[in-house]
Protein backbone atom coordinates (compact mmCIF):
# COMPACT_ATOMS: atom_id res chain seq x y z
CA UNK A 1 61.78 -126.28 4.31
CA UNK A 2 59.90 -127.69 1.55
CA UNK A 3 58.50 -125.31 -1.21
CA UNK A 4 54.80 -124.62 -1.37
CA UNK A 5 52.63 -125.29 -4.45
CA UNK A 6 51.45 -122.50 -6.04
CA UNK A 7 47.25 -122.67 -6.73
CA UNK A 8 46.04 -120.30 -9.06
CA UNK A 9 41.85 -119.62 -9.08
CA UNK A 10 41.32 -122.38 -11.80
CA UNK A 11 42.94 -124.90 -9.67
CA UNK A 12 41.17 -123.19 -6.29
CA UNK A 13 37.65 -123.91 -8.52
CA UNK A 14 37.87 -127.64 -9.16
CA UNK A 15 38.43 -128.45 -5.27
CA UNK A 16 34.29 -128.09 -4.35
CA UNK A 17 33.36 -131.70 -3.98
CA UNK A 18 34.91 -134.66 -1.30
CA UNK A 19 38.16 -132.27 -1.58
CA UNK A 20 36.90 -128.99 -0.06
CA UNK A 21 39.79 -126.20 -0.79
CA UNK A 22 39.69 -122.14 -0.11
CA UNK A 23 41.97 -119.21 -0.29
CA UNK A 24 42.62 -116.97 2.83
CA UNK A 25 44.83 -113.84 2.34
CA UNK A 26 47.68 -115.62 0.19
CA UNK A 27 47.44 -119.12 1.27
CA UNK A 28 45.11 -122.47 0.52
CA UNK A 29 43.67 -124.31 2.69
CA UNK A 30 41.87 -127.81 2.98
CA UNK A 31 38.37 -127.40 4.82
CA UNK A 32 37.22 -131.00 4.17
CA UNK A 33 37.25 -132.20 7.55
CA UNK A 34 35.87 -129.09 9.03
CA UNK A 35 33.08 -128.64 7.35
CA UNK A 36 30.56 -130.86 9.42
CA UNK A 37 32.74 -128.92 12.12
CA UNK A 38 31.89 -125.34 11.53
CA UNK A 39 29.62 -123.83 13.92
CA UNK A 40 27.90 -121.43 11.66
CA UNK A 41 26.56 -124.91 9.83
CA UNK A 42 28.12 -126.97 6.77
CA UNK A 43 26.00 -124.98 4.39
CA UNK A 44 28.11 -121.51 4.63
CA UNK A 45 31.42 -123.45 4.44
CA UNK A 46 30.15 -125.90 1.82
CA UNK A 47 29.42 -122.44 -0.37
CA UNK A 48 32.39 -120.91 0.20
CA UNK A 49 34.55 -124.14 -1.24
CA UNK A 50 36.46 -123.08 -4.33
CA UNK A 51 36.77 -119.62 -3.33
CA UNK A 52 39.21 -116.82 -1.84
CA UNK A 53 37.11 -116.65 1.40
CA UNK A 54 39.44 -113.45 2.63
CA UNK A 55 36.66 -111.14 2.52
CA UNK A 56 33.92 -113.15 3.77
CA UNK A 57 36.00 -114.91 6.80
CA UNK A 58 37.39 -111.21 7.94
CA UNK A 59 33.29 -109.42 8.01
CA UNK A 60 32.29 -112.13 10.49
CA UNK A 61 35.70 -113.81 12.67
CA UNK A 62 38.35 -112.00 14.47
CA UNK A 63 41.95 -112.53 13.61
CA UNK A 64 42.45 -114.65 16.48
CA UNK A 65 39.89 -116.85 14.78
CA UNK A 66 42.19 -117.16 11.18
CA UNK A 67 44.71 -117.85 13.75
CA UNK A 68 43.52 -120.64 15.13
CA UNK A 69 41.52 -122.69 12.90
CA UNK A 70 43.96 -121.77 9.24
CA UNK A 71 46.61 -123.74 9.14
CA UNK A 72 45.68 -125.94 12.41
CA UNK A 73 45.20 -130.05 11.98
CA UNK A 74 41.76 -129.48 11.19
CA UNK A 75 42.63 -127.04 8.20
CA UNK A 76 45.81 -127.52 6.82
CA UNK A 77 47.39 -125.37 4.62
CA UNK A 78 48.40 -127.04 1.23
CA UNK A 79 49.58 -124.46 -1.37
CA UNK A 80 50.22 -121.10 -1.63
CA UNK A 81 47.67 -118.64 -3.59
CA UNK A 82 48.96 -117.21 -6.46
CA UNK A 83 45.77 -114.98 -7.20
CA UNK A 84 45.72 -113.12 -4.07
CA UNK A 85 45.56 -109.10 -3.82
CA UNK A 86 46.41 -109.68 -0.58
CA UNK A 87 49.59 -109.02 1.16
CA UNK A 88 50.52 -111.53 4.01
CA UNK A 89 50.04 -110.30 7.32
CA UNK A 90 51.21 -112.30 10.49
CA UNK A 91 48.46 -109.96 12.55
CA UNK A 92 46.06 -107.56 11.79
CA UNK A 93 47.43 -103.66 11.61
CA UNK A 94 46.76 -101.91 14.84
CA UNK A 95 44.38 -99.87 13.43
CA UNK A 96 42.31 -102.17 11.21
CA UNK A 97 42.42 -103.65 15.00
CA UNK A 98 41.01 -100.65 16.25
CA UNK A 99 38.26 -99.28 13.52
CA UNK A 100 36.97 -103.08 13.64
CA UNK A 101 36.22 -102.81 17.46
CA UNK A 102 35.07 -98.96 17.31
CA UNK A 103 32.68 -99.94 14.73
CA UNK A 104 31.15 -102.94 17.15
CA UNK A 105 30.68 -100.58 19.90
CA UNK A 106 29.36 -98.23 17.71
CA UNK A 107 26.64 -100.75 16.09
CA UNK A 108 25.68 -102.33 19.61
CA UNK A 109 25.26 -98.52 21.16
CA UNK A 110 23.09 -97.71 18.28
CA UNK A 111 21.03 -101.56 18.69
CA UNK A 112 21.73 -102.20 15.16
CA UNK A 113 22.30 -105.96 14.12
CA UNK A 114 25.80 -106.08 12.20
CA UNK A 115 25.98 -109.52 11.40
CA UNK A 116 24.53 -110.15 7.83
CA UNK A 117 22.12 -113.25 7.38
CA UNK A 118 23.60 -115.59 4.15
């Protein structure tokens, strides 16, 4: 198995223009070709090149989400990040699981809007 490149942040900020790249949890991926793809728009993803999108991707997508679009033909990984505070996870903890789909049903029984507007 070949070795993965390690990216540090420097490296991560230089990838913004025709060569998209972000960070998710402790790996790099390129978003180039899913940019015009992304059905939130190309503005969000276009922002988010450059950057350790960990944070951002996990408020608004499920797991199963990371799952199938990281890593997938339309964004590969290509490095590993060397900056991350994150540990790597195959799947979400049970109860992360759990206090992310409590807090849903809590929201939509109380009619409040949870997803924020970028």
């Amino acid at each position: 198995k070949k070795k993965m490149e390690q990216v540090n942040l420097e490296t991560l900020k230089t990838k913004t223009g025709s060569t998209k790249w972000v960070a998710f949890r402790d790996h790099v991926y390129d978003i180039s070709n899913f940019v015009n793809k992304h059905p939130g728009g190309s503005y969000v993803i276009k922002n988010c090149a450059g950057r350790d999108v960990t944070e951002l991707f996990s408020a608004y997508h499920h797991q199963k989400g990371a799952d199938r679009i990281f890593g997938s033909a339309k964004v590969p990984c290509v490095g590993m990040y060397s900056n991350s505070p994150f540990p790597n996870y195959k799947k979400e903890s049970q109860f992360y699981t759990t206090m992310k789909e409590r807090t849903r049903s809590f929201l939509k029984e109380k009619g409040i809007k949870h997803v924020r507007q970028l």
